[in-house]
C-alpha atoms as a PDB file:
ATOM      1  CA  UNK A   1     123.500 140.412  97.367  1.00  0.00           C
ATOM      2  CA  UNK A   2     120.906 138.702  99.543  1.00  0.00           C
ATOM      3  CA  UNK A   3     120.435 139.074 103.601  1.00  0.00           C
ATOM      4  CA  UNK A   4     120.038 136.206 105.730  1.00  0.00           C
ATOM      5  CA  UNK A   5     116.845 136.952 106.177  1.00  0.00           C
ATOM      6  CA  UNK A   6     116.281 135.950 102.512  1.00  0.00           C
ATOM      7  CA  UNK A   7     118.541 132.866 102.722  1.00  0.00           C
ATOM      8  CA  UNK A   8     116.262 131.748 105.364  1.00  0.00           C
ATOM      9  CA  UNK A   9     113.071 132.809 103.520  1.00  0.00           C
ATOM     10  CA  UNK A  10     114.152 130.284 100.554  1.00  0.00           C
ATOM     11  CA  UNK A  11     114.891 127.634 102.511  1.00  0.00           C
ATOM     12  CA  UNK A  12     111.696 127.801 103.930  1.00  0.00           C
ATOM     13  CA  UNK A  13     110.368 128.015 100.583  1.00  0.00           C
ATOM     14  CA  UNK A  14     112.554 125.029  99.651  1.00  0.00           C
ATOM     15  CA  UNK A  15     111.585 122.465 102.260  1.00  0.00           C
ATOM     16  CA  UNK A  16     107.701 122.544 101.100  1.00  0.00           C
ATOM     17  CA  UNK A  17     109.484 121.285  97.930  1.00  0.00           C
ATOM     18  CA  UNK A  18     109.477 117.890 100.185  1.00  0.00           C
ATOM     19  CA  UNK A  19     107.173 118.151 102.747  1.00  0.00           C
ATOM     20  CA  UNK A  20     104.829 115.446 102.911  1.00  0.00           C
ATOM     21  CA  UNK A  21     102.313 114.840 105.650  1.00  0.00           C
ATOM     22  CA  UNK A  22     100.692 112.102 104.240  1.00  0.00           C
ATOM     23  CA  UNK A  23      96.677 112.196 103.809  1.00  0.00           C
ATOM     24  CA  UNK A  24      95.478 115.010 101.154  1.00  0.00           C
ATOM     25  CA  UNK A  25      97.520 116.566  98.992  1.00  0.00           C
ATOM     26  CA  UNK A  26      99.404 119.613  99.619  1.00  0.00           C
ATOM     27  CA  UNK A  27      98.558 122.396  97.175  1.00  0.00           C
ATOM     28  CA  UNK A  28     100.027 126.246  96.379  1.00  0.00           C
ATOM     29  CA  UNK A  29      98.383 129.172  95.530  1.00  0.00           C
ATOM     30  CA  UNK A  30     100.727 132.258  94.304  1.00  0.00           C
ATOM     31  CA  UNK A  31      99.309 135.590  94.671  1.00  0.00           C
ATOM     32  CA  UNK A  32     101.457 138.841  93.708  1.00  0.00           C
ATOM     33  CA  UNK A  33      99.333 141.159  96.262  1.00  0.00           C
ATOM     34  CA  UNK A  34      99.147 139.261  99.903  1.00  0.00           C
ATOM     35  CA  UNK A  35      95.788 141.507 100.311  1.00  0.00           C
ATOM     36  CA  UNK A  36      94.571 139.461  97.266  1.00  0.00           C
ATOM     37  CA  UNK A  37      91.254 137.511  98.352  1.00  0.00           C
ATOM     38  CA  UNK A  38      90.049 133.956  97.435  1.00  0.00           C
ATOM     39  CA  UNK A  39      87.236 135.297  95.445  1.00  0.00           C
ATOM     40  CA  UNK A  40      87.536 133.940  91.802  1.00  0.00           C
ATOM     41  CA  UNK A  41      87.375 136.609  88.829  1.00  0.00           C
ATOM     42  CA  UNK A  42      83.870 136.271  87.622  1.00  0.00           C
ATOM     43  CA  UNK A  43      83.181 137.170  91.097  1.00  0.00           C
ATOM     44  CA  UNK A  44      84.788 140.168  92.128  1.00  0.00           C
ATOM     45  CA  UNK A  45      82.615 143.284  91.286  1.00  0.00           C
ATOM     46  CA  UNK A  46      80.126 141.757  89.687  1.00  0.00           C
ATOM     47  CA  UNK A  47      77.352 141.294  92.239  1.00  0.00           C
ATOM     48  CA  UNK A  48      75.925 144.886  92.074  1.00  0.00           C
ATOM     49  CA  UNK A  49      75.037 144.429  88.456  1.00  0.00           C
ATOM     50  CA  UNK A  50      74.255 140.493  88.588  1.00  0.00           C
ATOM     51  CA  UNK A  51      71.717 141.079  91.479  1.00  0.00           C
ATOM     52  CA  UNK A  52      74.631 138.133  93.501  1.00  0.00           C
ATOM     53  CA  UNK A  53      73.691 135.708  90.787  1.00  0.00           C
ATOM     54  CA  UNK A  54      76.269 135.376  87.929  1.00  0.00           C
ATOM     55  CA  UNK A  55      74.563 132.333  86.123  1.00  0.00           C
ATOM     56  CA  UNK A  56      73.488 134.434  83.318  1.00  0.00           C
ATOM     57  CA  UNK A  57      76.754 135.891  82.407  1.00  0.00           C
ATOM     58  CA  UNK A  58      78.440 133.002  83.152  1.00  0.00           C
ATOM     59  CA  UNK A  59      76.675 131.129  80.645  1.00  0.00           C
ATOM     60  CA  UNK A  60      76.979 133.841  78.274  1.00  0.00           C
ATOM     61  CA  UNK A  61      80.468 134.055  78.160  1.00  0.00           C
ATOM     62  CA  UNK A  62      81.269 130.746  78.189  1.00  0.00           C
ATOM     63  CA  UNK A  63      78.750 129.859  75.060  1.00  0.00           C
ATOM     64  CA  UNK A  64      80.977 132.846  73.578  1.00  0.00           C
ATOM     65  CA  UNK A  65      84.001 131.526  74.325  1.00  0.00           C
ATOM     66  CA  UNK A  66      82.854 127.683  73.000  1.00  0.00           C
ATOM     67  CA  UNK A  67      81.522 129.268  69.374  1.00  0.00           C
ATOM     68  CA  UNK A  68      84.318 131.593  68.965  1.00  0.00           C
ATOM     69  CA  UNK A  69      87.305 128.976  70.035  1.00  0.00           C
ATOM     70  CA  UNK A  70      85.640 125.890  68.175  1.00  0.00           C
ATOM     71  CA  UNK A  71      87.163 126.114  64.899  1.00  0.00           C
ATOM     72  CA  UNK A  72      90.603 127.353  66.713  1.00  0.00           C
ATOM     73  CA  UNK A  73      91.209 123.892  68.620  1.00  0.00           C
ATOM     74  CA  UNK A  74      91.941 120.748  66.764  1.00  0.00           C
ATOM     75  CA  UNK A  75      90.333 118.701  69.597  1.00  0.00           C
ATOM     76  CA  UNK A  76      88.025 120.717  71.770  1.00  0.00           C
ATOM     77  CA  UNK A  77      87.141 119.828  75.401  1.00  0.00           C
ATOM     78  CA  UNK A  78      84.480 117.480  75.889  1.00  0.00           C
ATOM     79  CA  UNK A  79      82.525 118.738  79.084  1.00  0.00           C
ATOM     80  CA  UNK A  80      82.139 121.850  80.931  1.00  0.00           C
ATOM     81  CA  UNK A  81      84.775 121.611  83.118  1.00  0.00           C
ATOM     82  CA  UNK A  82      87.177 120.894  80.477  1.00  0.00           C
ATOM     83  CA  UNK A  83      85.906 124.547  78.848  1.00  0.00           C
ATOM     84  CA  UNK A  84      86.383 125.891  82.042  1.00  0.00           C
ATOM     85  CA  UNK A  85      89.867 124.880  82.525  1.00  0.00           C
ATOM     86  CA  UNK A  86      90.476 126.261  78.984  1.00  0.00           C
ATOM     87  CA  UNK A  87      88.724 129.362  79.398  1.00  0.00           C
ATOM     88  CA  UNK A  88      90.111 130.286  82.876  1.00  0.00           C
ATOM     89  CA  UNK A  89      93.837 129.664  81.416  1.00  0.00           C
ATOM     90  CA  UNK A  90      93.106 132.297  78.902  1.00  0.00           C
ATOM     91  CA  UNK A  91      92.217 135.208  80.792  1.00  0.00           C
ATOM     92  CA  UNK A  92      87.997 134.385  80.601  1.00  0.00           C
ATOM     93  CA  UNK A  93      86.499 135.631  83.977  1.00  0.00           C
ATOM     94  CA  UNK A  94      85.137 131.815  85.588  1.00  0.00           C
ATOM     95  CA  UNK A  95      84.989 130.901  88.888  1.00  0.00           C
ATOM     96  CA  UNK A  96      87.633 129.200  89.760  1.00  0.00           C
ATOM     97  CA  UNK A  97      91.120 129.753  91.040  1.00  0.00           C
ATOM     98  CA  UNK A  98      94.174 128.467  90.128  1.00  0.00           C
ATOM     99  CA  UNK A  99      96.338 126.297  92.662  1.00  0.00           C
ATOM    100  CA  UNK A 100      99.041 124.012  92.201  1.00  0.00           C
ATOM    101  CA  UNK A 101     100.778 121.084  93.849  1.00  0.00           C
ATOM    102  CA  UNK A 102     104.379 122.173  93.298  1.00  0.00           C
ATOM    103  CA  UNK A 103     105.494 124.917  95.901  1.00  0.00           C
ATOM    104  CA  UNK A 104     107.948 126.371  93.234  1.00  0.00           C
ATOM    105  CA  UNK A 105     105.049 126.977  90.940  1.00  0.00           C
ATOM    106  CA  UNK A 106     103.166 129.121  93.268  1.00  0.00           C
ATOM    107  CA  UNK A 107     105.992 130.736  94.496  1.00  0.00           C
ATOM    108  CA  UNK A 108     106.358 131.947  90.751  1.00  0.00           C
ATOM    109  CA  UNK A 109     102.582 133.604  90.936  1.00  0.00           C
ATOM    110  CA  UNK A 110     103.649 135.196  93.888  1.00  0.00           C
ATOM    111  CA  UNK A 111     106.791 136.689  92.303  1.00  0.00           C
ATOM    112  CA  UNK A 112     106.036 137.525  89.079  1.00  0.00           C
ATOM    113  CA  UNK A 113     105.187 141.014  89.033  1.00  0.00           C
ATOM    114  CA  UNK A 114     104.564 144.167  90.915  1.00  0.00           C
ATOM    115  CA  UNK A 115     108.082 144.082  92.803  1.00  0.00           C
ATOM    116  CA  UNK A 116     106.761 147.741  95.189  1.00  0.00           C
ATOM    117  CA  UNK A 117     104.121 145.043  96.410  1.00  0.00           C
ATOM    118  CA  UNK A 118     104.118 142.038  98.916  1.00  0.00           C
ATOM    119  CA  UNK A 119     103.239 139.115  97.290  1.00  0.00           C
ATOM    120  CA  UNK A 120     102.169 136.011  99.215  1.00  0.00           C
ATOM    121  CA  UNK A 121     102.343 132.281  98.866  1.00  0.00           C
ATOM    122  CA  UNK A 122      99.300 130.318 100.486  1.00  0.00           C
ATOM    123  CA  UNK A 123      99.207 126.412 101.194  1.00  0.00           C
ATOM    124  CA  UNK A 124      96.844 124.023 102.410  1.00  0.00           C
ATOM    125  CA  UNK A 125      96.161 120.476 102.412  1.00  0.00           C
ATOM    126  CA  UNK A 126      93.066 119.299 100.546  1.00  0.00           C
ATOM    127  CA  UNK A 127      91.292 116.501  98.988  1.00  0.00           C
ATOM    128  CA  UNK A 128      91.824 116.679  94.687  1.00  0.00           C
ATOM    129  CA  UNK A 129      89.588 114.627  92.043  1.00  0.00           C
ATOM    130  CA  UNK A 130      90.248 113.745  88.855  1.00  0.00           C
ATOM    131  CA  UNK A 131      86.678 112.650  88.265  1.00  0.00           C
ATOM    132  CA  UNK A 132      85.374 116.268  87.503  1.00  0.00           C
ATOM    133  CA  UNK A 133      82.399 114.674  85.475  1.00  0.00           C
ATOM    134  CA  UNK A 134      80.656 113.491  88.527  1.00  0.00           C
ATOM    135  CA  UNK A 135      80.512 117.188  89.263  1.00  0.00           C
ATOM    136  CA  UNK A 136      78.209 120.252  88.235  1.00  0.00           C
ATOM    137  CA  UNK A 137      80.431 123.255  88.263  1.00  0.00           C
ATOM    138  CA  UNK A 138      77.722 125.744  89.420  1.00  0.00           C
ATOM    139  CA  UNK A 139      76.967 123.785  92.809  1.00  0.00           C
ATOM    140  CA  UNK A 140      80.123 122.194  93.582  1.00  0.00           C
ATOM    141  CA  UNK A 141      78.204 118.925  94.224  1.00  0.00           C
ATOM    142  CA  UNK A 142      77.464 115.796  92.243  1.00  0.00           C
ATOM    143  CA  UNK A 143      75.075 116.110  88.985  1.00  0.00           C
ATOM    144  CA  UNK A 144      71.696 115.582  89.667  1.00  0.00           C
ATOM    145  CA  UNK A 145      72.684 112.229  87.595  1.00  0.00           C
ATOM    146  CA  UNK A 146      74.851 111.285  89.831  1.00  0.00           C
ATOM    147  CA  UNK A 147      73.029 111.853  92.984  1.00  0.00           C
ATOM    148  CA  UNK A 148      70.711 109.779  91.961  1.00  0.00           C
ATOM    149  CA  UNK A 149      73.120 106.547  92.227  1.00  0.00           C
ATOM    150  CA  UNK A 150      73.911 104.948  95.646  1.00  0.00           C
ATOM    151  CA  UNK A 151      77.348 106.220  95.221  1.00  0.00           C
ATOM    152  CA  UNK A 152      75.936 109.856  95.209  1.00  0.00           C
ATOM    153  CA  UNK A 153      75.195 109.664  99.261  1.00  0.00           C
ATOM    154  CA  UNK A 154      78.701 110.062 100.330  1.00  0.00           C
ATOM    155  CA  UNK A 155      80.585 113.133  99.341  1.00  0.00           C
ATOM    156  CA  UNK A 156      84.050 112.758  97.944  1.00  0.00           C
ATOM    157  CA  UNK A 157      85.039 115.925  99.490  1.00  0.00           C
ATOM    158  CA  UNK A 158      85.179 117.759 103.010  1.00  0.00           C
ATOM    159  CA  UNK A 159      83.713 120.807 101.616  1.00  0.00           C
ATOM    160  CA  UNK A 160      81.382 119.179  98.646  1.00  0.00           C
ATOM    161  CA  UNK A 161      78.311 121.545  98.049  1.00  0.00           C
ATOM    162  CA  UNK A 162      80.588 124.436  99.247  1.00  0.00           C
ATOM    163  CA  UNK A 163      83.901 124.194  96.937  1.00  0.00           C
ATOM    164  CA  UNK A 164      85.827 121.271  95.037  1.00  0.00           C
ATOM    165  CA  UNK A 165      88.838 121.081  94.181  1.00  0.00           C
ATOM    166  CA  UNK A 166      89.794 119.380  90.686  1.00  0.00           C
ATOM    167  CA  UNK A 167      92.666 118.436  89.025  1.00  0.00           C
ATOM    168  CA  UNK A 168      92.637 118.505  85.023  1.00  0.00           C
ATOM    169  CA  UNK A 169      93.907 116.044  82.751  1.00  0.00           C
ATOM    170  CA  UNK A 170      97.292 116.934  81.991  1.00  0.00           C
ATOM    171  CA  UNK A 171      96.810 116.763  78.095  1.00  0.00           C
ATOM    172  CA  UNK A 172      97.716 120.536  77.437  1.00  0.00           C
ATOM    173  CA  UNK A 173     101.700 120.921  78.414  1.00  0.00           C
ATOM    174  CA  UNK A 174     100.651 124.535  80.643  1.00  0.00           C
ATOM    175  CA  UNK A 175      98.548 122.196  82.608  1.00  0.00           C
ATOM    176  CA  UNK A 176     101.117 120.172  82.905  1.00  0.00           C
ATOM    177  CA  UNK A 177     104.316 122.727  83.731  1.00  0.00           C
ATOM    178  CA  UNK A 178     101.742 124.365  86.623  1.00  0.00           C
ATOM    179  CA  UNK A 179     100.584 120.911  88.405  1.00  0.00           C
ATOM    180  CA  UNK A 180      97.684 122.766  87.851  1.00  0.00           C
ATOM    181  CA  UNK A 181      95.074 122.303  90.525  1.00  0.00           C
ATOM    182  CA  UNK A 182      91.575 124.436  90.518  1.00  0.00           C
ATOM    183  CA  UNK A 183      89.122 125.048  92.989  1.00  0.00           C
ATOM    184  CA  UNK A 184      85.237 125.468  92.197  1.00  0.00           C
ATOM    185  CA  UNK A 185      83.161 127.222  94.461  1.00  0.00           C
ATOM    186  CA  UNK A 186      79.202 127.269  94.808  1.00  0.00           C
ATOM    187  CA  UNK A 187      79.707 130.745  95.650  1.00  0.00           C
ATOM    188  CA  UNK A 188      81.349 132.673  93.576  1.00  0.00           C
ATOM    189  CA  UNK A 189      81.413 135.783  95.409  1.00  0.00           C
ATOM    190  CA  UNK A 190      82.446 134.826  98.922  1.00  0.00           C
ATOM    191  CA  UNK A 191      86.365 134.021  99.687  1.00  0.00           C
ATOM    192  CA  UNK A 192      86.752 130.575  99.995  1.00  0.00           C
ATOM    193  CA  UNK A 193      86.401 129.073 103.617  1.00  0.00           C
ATOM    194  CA  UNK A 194      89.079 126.481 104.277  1.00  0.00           C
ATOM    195  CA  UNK A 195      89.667 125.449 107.403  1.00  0.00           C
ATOM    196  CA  UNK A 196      93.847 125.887 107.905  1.00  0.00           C
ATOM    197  CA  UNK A 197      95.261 127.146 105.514  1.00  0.00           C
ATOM    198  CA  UNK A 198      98.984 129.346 106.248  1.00  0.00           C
ATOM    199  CA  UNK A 199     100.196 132.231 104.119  1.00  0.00           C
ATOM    200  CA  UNK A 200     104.089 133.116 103.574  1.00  0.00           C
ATOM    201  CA  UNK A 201     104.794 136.564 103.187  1.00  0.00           C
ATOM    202  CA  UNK A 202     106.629 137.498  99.935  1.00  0.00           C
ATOM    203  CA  UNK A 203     108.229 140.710 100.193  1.00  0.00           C
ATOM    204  CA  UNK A 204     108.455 142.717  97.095  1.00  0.00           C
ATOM    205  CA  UNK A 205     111.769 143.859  97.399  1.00  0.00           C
ATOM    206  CA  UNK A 206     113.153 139.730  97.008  1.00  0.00           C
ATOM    207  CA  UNK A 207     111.129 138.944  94.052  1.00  0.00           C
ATOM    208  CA  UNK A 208     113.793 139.723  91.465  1.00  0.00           C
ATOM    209  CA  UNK A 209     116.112 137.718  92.907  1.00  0.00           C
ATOM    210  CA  UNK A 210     113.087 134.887  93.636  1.00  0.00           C
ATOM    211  CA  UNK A 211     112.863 135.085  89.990  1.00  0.00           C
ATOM    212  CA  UNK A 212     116.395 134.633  88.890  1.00  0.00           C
ATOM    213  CA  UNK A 213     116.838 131.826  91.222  1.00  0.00           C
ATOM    214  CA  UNK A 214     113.371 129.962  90.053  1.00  0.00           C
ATOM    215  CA  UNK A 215     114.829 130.813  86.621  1.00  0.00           C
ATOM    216  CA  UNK A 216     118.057 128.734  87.856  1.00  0.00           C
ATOM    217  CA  UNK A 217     115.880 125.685  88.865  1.00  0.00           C
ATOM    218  CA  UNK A 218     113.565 125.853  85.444  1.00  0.00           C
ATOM    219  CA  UNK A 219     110.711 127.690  86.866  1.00  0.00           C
ATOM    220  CA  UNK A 220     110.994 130.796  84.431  1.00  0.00           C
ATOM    221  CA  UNK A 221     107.887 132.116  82.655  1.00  0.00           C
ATOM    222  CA  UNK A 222     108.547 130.452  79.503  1.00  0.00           C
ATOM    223  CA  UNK A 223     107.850 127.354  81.359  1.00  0.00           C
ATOM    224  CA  UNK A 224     104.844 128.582  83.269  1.00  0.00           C
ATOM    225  CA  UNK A 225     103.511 130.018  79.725  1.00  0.00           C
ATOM    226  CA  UNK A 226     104.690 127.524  77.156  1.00  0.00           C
ATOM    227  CA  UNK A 227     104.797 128.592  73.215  1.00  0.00           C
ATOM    228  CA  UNK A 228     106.442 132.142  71.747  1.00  0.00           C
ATOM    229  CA  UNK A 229     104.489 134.556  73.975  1.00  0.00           C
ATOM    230  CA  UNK A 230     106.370 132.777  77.239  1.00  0.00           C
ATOM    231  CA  UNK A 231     109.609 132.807  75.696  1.00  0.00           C
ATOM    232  CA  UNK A 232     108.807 136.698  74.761  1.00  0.00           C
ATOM    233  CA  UNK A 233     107.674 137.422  78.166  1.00  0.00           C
ATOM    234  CA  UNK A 234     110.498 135.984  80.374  1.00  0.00           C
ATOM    235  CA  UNK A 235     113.386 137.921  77.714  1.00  0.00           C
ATOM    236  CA  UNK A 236     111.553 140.703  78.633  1.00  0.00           C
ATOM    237  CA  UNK A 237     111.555 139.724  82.861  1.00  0.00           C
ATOM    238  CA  UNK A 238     114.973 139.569  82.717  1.00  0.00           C
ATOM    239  CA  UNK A 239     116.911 141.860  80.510  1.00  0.00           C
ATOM    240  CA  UNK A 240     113.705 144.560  79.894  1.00  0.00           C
ATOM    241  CA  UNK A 241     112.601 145.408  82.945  1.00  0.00           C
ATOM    242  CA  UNK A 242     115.924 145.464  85.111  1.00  0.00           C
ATOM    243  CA  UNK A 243     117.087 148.278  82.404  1.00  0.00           C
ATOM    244  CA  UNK A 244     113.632 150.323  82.982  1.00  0.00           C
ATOM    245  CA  UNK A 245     113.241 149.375  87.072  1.00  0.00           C
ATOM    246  CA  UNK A 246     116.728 150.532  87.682  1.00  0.00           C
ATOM    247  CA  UNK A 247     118.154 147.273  88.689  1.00  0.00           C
ATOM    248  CA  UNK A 248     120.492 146.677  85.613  1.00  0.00           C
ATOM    249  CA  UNK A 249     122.551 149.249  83.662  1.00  0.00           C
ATOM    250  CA  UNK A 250     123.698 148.412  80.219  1.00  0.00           C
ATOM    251  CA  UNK A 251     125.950 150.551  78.330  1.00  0.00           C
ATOM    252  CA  UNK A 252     127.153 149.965  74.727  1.00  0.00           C
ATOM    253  CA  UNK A 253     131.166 150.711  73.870  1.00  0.00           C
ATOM    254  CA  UNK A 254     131.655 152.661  71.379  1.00  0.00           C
ATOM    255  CA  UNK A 255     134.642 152.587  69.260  1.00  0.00           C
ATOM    256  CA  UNK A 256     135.338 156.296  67.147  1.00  0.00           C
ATOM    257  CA  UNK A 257     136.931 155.275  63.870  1.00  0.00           C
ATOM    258  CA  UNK A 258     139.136 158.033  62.615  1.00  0.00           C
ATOM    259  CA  UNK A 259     138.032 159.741  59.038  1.00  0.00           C
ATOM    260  CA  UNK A 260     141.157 159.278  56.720  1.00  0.00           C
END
């Protein structure tokens, strides 16, 4: 049974489904705690023991992740974005943050989990490449090769040198699903400065039924997470944790046989 403060909740929720402005793209970012920063993993309590420079470990991990993921992939990315993208969709600490150009997507972030906790669904309007080669991931401005060209004067960005925003090639079907969208920052450790940006309150007491009715338009977490572990995950979502959370009760009839 939903309120119609709910019913007007997901209808705001809905129309961003088909809001178009025209000029940059319009792009989501789920969170399930709305006191959640924009700071990206590998930067979030990490500067006391990096001395505010996370180059090293950065590195570190993702030469790790390269050698220990090589002989796992049949065709293994082919620049260091492309690791990135791979790395940060597996639970490595990098600095980016996941975004996404389909409302309902983000709106699934911001539901997921932690239902005794606001959640929160941010938008903004920003300028995406696909070129992410033109682009050294630890300054979020052109390689030094490409600033040497003529077409290295003019930035293809607002914020170029601060944060980028890239879109992956959609060859991986998670990538695909999300409308994944990532942002790169020069900065690891300070929240990411966009101009406007507006945040939607998701309260945790609607994100069950947010869930069932993202489940009802094929935005369930077996599509989000694609392969066994998603299909695992969303049985669990919806007839696990309803039993344990109190929100479902399931009892099993019982028939006594009579001994002869």
């Amino acid at each position: 049974m939903t309120d119609s403060a709910f019913e007007e909740f997901w209808a705001t929720m809905m129309s961003l489904a088909f809001k178009d402005g025209g000029g940059p793209e319009m792009i989501f970012r789920g969170v399930t705690n709305e006191a959640f920063k924009l700071i990206p993993s590998i930067g979030r309590q990490t500067a006391k023991n990096t001395g505010g420079d996370v180059s090293t470990l950065e590195a570190t991990m993702l030469s790790e992740f390269k050698r220990l993921t090589v002989p796992l992939l049949e065709n293994p990315p082919r620049s260091d974005f492309e690791w990135l993208f791979l790395a940060q969709h597996y639970g490595l600490p990098t600095r980016l943050l996941d975004w996404s150009t389909n409302p309902l997507v983000g709106l699934y972030f911001a539901s997921e989990s932690d239902d005794q906790t606001d959640g929160a669904l941010l938008h903004t309007r920003h300028v995406i490449t696909d070129q992410y080669e033109l682009f050294d991931y630890r300054t979020a401005n052109f390689t030094a090769e490409h600033r040497a060209t003529p077409a290295g004067i003019f930035a293809l960005q607002p914020n170029q040198g601060t944060v980028i925003f890239l879109r992956p090639k959609y060859s991986d079907k998670r990538y695909l699903n999300q409308r994944s969208v990532f942002s790169c920052p020069a900065d690891p450790f300070t929240e990411l400065g966009l101009r406007e940006i507006d945040k939607v309150i998701v309260p945790g007491r609607w994100k069950a039924e947010i869930r069932r009715r993202l489940r009802s338009l094929g935005v369930s977490t077996s599509f989000i997470y694609p392969g066994l572990a998603g299909v695992a995950a969303e049985i669990r979502s919806h007839h696990f944790q309803p039993v344990t959370s109190d929100r479902m009760i399931i009892l099993t009839a019982r028939m006594d046989i009579p001994s002869a």
